[in-house]
Protein backbone atom coordinates (compact mmCIF):
# COMPACT_ATOMS: atom_id res chain seq x y z
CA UNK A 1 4.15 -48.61 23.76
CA UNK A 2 1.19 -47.74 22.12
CA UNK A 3 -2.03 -49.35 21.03
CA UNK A 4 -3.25 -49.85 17.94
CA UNK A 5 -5.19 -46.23 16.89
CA UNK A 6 -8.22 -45.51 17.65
CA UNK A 7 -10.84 -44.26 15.61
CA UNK A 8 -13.63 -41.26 16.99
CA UNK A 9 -16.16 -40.89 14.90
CA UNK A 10 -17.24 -37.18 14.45
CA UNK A 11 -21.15 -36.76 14.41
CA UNK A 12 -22.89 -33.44 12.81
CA UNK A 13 -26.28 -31.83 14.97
CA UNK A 14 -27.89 -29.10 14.31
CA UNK A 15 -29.10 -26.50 16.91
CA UNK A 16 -32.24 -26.67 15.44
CA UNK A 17 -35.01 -29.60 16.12
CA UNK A 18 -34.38 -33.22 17.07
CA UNK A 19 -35.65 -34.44 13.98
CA UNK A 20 -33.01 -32.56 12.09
CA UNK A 21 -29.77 -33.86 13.86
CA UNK A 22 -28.06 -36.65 11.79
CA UNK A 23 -25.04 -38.35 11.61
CA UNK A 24 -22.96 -38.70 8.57
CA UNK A 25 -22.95 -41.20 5.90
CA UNK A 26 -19.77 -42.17 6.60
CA UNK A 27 -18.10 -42.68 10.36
CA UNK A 28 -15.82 -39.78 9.58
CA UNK A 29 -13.17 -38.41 12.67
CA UNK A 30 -9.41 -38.15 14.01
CA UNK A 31 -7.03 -41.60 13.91
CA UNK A 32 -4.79 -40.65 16.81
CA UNK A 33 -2.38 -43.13 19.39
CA UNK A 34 -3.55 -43.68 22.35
CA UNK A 35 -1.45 -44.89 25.51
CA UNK A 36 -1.71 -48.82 25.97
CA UNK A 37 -1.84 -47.89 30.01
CA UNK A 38 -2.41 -45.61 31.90
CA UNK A 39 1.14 -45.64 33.38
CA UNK A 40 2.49 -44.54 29.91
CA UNK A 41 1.35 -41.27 30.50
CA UNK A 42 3.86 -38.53 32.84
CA UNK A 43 3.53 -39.05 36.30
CA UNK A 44 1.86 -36.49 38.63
CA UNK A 45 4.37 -34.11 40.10
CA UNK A 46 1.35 -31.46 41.43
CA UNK A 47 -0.67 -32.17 43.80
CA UNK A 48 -3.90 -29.51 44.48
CA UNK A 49 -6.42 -30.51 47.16
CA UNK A 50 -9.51 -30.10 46.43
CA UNK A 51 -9.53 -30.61 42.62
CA UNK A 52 -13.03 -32.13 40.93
CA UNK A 53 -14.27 -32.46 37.58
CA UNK A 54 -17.56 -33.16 36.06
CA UNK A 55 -18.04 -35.40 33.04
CA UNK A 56 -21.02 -34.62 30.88
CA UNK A 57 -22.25 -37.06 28.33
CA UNK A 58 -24.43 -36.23 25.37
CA UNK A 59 -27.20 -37.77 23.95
CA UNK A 60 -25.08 -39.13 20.24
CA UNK A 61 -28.10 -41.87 18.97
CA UNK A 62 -30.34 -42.51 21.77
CA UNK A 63 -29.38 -42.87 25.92
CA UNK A 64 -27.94 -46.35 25.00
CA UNK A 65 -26.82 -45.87 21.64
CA UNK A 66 -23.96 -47.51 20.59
CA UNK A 67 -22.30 -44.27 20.18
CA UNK A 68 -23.73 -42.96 22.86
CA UNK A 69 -22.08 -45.54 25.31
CA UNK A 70 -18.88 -45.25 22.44
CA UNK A 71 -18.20 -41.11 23.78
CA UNK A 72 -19.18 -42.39 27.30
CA UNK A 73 -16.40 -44.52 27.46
CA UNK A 74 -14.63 -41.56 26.24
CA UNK A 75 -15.08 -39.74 29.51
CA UNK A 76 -14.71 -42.72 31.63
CA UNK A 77 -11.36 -42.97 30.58
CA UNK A 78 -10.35 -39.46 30.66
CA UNK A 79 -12.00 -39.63 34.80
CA UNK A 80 -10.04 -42.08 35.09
CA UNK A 81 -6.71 -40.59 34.42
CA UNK A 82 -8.02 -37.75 36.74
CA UNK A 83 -8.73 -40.18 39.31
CA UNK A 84 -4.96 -41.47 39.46
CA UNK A 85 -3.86 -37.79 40.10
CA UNK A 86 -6.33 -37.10 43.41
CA UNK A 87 -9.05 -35.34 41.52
CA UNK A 88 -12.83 -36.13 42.33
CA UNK A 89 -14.93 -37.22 39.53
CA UNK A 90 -18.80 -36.63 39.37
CA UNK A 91 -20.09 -37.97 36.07
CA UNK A 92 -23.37 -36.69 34.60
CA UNK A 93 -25.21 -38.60 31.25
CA UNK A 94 -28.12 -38.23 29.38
CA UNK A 95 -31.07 -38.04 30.33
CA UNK A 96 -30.84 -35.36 32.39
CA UNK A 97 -31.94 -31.90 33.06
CA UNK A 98 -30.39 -28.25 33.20
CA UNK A 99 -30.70 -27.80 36.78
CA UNK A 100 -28.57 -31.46 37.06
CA UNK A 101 -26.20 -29.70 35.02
CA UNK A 102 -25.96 -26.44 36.99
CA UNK A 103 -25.99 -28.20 40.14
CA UNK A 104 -22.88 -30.50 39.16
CA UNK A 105 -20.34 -27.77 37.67
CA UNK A 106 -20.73 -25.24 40.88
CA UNK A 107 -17.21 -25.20 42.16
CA UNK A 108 -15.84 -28.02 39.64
CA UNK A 109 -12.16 -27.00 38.32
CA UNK A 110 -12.77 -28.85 35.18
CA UNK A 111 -15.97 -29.81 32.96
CA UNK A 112 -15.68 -32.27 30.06
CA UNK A 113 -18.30 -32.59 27.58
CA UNK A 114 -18.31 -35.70 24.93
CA UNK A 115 -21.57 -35.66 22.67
CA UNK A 116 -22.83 -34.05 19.80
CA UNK A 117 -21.90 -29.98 19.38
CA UNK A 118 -23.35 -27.65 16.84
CA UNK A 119 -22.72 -28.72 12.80
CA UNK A 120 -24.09 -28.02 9.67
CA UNK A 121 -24.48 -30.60 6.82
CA UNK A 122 -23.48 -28.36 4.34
CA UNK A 123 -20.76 -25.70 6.00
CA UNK A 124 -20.82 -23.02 3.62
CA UNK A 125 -23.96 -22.23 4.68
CA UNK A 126 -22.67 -21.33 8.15
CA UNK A 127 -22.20 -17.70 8.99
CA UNK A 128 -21.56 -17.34 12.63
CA UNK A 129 -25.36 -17.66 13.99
CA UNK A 130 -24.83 -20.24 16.16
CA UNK A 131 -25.64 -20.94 20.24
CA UNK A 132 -21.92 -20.87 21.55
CA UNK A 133 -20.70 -23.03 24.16
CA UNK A 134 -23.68 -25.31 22.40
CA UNK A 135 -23.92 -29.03 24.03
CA UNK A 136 -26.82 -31.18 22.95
CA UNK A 137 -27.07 -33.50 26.30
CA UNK A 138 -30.69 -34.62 25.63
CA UNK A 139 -33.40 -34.05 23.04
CA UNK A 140 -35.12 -31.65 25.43
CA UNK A 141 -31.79 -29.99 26.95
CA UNK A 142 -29.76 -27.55 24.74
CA UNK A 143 -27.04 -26.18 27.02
CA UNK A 144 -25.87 -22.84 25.42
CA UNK A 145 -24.25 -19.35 26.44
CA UNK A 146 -27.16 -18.62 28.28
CA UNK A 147 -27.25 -21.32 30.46
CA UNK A 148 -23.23 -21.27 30.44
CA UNK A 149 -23.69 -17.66 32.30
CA UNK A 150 -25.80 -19.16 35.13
CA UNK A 151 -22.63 -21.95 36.10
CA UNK A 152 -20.33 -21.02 38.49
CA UNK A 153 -17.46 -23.11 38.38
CA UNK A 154 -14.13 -22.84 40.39
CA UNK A 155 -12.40 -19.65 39.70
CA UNK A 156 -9.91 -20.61 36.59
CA UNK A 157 -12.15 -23.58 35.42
CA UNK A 158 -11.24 -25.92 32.55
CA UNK A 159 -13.71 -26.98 29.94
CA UNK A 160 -12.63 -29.89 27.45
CA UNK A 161 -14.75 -30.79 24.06
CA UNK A 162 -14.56 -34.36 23.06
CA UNK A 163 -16.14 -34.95 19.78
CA UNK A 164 -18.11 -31.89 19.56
CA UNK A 165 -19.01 -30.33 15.83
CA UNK A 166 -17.13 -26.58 15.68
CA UNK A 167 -15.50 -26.97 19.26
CA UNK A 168 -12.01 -28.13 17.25
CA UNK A 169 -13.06 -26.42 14.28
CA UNK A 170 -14.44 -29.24 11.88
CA UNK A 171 -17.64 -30.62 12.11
CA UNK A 172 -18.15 -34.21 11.47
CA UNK A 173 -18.48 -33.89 7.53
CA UNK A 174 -17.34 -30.94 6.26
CA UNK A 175 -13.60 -31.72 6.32
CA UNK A 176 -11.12 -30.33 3.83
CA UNK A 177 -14.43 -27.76 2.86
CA UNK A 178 -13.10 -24.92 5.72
CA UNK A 179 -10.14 -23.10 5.70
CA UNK A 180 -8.30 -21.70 8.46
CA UNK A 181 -10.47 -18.21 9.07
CA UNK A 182 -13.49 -20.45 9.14
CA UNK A 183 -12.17 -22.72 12.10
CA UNK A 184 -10.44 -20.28 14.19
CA UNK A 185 -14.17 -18.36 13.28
CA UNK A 186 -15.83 -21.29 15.05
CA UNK A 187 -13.79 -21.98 17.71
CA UNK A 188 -13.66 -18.56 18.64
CA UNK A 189 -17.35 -18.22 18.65
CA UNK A 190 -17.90 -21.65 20.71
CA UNK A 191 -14.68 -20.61 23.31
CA UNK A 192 -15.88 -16.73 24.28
CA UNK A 193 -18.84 -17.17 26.36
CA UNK A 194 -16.32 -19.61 29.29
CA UNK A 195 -13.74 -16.80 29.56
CA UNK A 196 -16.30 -14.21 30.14
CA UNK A 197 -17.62 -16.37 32.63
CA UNK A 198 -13.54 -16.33 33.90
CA UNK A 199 -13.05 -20.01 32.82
CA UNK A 200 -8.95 -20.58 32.85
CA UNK A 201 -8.44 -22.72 29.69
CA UNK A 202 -10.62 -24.01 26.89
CA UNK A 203 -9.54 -27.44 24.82
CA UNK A 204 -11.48 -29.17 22.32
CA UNK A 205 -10.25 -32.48 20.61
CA UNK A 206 -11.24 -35.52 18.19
CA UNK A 207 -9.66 -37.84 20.64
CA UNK A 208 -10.19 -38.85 24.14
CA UNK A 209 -6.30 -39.66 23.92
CA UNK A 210 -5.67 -36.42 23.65
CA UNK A 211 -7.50 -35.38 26.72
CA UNK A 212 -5.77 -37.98 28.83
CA UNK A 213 -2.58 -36.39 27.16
CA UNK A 214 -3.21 -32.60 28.24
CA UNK A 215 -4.52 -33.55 31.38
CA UNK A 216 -1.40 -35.63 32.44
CA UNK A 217 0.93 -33.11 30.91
CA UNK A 218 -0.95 -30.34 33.48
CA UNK A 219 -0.32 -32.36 36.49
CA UNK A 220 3.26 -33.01 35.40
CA UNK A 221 3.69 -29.05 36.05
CA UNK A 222 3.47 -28.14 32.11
CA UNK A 223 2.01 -24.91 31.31
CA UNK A 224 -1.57 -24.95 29.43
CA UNK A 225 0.28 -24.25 26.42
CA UNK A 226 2.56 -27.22 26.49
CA UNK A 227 0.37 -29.74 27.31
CA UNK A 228 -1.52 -29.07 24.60
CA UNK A 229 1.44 -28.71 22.18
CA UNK A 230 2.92 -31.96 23.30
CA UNK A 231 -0.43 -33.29 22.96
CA UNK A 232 -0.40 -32.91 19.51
CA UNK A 233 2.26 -32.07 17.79
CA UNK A 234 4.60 -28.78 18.26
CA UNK A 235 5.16 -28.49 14.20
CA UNK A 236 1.28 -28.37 13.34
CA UNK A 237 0.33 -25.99 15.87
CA UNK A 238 -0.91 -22.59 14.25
CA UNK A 239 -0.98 -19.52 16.90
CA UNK A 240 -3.29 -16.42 17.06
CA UNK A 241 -4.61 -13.83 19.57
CA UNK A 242 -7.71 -14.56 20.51
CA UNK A 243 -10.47 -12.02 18.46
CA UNK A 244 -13.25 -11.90 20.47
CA UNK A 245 -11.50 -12.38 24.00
CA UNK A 246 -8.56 -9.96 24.56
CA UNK A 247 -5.77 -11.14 26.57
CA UNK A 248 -6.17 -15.10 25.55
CA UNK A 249 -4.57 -16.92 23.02
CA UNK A 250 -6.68 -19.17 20.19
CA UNK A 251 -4.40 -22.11 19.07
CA UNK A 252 -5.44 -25.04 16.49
CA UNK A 253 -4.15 -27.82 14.68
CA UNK A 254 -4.44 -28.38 10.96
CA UNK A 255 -3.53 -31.29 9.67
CA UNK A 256 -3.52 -33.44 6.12
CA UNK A 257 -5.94 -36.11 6.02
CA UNK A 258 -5.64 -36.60 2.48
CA UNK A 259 -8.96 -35.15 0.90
CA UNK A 260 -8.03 -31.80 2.50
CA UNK A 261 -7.21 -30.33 6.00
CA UNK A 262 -8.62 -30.96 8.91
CA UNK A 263 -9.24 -29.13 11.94
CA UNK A 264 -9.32 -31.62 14.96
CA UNK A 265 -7.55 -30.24 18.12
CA UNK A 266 -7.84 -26.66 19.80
CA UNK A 267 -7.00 -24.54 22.29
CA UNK A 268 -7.98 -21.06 23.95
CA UNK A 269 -6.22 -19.69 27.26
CA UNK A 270 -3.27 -17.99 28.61
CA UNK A 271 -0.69 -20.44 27.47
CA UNK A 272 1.61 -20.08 30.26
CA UNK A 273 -0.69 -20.37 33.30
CA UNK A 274 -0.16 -23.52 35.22
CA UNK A 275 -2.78 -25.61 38.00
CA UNK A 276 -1.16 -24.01 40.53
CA UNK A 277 -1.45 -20.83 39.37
CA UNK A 278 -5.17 -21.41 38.31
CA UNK A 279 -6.27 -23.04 41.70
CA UNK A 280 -3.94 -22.67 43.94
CA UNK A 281 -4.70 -19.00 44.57
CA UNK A 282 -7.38 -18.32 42.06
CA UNK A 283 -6.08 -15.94 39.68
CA UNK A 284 -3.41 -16.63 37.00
CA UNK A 285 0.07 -14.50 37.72
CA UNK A 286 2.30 -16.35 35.01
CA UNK A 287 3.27 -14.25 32.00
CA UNK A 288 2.45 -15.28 28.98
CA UNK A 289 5.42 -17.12 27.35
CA UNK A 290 6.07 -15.61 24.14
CA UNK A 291 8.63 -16.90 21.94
CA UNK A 292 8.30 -13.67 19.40
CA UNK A 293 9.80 -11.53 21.90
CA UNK A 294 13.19 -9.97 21.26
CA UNK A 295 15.52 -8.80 24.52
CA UNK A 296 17.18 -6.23 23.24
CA UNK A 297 16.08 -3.09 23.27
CA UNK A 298 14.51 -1.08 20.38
CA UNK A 299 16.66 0.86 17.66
CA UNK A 300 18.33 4.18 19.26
CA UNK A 301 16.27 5.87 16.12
CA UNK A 302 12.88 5.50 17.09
CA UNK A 303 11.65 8.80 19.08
CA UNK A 304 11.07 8.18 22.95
CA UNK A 305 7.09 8.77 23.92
CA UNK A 306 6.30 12.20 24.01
CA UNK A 307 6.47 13.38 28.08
CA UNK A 308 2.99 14.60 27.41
CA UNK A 309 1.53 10.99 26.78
CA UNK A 310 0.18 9.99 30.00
CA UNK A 311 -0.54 6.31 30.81
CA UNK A 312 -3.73 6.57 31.64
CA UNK A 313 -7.29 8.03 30.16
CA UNK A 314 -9.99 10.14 31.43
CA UNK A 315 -13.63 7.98 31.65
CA UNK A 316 -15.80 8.91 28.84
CA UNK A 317 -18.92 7.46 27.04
CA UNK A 318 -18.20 4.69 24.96
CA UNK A 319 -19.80 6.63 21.88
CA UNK A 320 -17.01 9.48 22.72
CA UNK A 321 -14.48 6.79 22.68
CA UNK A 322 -14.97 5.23 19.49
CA UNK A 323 -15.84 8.87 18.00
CA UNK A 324 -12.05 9.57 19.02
CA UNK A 325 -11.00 6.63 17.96
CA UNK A 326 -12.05 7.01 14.17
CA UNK A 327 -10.04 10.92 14.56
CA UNK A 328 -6.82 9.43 15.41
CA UNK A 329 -7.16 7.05 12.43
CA UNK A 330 -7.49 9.77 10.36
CA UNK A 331 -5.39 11.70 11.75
CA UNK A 332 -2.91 8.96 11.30
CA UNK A 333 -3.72 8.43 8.07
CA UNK A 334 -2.56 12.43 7.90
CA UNK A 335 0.33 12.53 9.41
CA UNK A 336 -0.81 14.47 12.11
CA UNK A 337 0.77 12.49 15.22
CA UNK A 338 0.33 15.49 17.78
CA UNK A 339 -3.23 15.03 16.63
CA UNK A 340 -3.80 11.93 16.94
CA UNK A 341 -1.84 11.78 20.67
CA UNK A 342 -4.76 14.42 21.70
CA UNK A 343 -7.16 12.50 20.71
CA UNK A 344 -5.55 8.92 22.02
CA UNK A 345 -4.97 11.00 25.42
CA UNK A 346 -8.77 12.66 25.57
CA UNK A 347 -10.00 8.82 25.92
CA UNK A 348 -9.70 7.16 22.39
CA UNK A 349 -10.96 3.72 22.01
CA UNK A 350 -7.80 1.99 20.83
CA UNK A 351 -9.91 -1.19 19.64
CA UNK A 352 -11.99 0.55 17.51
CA UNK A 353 -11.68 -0.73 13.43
CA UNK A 354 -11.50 0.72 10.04
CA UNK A 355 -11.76 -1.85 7.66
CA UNK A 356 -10.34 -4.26 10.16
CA UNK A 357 -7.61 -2.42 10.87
CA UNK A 358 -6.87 -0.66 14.06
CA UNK A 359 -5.00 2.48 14.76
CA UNK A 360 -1.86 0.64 16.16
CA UNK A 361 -2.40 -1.67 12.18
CA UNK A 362 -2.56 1.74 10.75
CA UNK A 363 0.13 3.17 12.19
CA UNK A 364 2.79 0.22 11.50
CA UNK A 365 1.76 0.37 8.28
CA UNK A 366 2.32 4.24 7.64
CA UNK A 367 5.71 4.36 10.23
CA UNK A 368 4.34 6.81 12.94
CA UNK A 369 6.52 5.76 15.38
CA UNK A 370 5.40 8.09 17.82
CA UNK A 371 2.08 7.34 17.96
CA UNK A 372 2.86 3.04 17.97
CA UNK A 373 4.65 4.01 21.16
CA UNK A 374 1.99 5.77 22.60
CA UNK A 375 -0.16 3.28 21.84
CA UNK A 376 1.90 1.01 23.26
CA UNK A 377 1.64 2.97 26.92
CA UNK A 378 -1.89 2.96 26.75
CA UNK A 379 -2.36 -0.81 26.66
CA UNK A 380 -3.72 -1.35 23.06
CA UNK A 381 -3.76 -4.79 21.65
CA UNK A 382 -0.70 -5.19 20.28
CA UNK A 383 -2.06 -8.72 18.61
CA UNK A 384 -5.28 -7.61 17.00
CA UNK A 385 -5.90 -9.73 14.55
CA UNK A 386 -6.88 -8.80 10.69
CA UNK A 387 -7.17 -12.15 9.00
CA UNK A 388 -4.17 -13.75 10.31
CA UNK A 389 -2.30 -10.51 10.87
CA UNK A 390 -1.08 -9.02 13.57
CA UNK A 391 0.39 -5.27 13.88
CA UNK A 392 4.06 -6.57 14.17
CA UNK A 393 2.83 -9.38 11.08
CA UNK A 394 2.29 -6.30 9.26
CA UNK A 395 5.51 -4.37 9.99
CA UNK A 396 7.67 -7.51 9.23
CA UNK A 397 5.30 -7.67 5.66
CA UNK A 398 5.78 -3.83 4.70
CA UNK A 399 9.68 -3.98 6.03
CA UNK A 400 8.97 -1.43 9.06
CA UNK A 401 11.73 -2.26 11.02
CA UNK A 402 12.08 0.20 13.47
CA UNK A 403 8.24 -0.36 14.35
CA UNK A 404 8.80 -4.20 14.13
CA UNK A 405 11.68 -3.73 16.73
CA UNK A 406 9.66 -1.59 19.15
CA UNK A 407 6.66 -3.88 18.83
CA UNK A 408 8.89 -7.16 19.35
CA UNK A 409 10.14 -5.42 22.53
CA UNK A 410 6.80 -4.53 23.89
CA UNK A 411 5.65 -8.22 24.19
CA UNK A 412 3.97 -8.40 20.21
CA UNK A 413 3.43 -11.84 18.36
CA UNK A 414 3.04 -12.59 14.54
CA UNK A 415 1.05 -14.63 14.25
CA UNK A 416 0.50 -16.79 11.58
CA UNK A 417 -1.23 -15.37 8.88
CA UNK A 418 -3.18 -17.12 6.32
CA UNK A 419 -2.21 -18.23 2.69
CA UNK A 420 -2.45 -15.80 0.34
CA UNK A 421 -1.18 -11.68 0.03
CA UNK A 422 -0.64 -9.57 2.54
CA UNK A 423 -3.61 -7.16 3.29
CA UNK A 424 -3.64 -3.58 1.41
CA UNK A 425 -4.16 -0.66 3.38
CA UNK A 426 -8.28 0.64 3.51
CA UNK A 427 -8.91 4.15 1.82
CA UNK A 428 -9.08 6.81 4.44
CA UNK A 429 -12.82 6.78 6.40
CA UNK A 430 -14.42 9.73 5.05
């Protein structure tokens, strides 16, 4: 049973003055179903003592602005749902101060934000110089990733963006204007600054429906990654590495709302930890599901690591590292694979980018199947991203199937790259 749909109302602000923060001309935002009850949503089958969240409410049009109280409500409902499942609720609204802030998220397992985020009235404009983890709570408070490194949250922590410009990817008026690098740019940008602080699992979302969604899903034992995918819809879910924090996954929704996509529900986290696994002892220990993966085991063709590939590599200066780095590419780009193993076992930086491309990119794309596998032991990415594509992307492109094989075996995704050709290989770095 659902009620009729309810309309959020995305507002733009900039990170700039009060003065310039405005809303839109026209109440612009996600139509999504919401549960008529709260008994519609799964019932609780985990129960973690202990558990408290902190609702922070932004400033939208004045501390008793209609919208204002509008994205309070927002949170109220959302702590409510929390409530039903044994979690302790402190709730936090404007005006307020920094120190408030600080004071309320030390040792809270999950932080929701509703309010205004950072947005730009005219988005091409945008290029990336934002404050991330930006929440405007009051005129005089800009939280940012500054004051986001002073918090210290539970171990694992959740943080969940209701309404916020960028957090999703849209901002309030700039829908169907942004493509897909743009959003995953943004939410990228706005997600890093939480996992370096060793947050657990990032959302962001149009709809305080949603919210109530994931966080139900969570406490009916679904993995991060499925509660947000059944929170939104399995078919419009689009699935990257994430590029600025290795290890975590940056998923988004894009969906048609007529005039042009629209980018309206996000996630960033290891998509198959669990609440248990976050808080019951701290540190996440599930293995990240990954439905790319192929069991069997690679073609009988492709040549077994060389015995003098060692997993491991001696500590050098960073400069060293990336100087190494930039040899093996060319020595890739060569031939030279006994080369470029020296180099990769002297210390190489494996991360390090021609072009965009990376050595384990480079060598997919010019079959040096010895050197993918040693890359492989040494732990590089295998799902560095290069505009939507990933090393095994780039095998299955160029038809590398050996390479695609061995990748698919060692745990690689392909992601989903964007619209358009695939990428052509850089000229050799000089």
């Amino acid at each position: 049973m659902l009620r009729s749909f309810l309309l959020l109302s995305l507002l733009i602000s900039l990170p700039l003055s009060a003065q310039t923060r405005k809303h839109p001309a026209k109440p612009v935002g996600i139509v999504s179903p919401a549960p008529a009850v709260r008994a519609d949503l799964p019932a609780a089958s985990v129960k973690i003592d202990g558990l408290r969240a902190v609702m922070l409410g932004g400033n939208v049009d004045g501390p008793n602005g209609a919208s204002t109280l509008s994205y309070r409500n927002y949170l109220k409902r959302v702590a409510a749902v929390l409530r039903d499942r044994g979690v302790k609720v402190d709730e936090v609204y404007s005006p307020t101060s920094s120190e408030k802030i600080r004071s309320t998220v030390k040792g809270a397992h999950f932080i929701f934000y509703a309010g205004h985020g950072i947005g730009s009235s005219d988005p091409p404009s945008y290029n990336g110089n934002i404050t991330p983890a930006g929440m405007l709570v009051v005129d005089e408070v800009w939280t940012g990733e500054k004051d986001v490194n002073t918090w210290e949250p539970a171990p694992g922590a959740i943080v969940f963006y209701l309404g916020a410009c960028f957090t999703a990817g849209n901002s309030g008026d700039d829908i169907g204007k942004i493509k897909d690098a743009e959003a995953k740019r943004r939410i990228s940008v706005y997600s890093a600054p939480f996992f370096k602080k060793k947050f657990g699992g990032y959302y962001a979302a149009w709809s305080d429906s949603q919210a109530q969604s994931v966080m139900s899903q969570l406490f009916a034992g679904k993995t991060l990654g499925e509660a947000y995918a059944l929170s939104g819809g399995e078919k419009d879910v689009f699935k990257s590495a994430h590029p600025l924090v290795a290890g975590n996954d940056l998923w988004y929704h894009r969906s048609n709302r007529g005039g042009g996509y629209a980018f309206d529900f996000s996630f960033v986290g290891k998509p198959a930890s669990t609440l248990a696994g976050l808080f019951k002892s701290n540190t996440d220990t599930n293995p990240t599901t990954n439905t790319d993966i192929n069991p069997n085991k690679p073609d009988a063709n492709i040549e077994p690591t060389p015995p003098d590939v060692e997993p491991t590599q001696p500590q050098i200066s960073a400069e060293r590292a990336r100087e190494y780095g930039m040899l093996m590419i060319a020595a890739i780009y060569d031939g030279k694979d006994q080369e470029a193993l020296s180099y990769l076992k002297s210390g190489a930086d494996t991360s390090v980018r021609h072009s965009g491309w990376t050595p384990l990119m480079l060598a997919t794309y010019y079959e040096r199947p010895v050197v993918v596998q040693a890359l492989i032991k040494y732990k590089a990415d295998l799902n560095a991203n290069l505009d939507g594509w990933t090393a095994l992307g780039l095998a299955n492109a160029y038809d590398k199937t050996a390479i695609a094989q061995m990748l698919k075996v060692a745990g690689a995704r392909t992601d989903r790259a964007l619209p358009g050709n695939k990428p052509g290989v850089p000229a050799k770095p000089r």
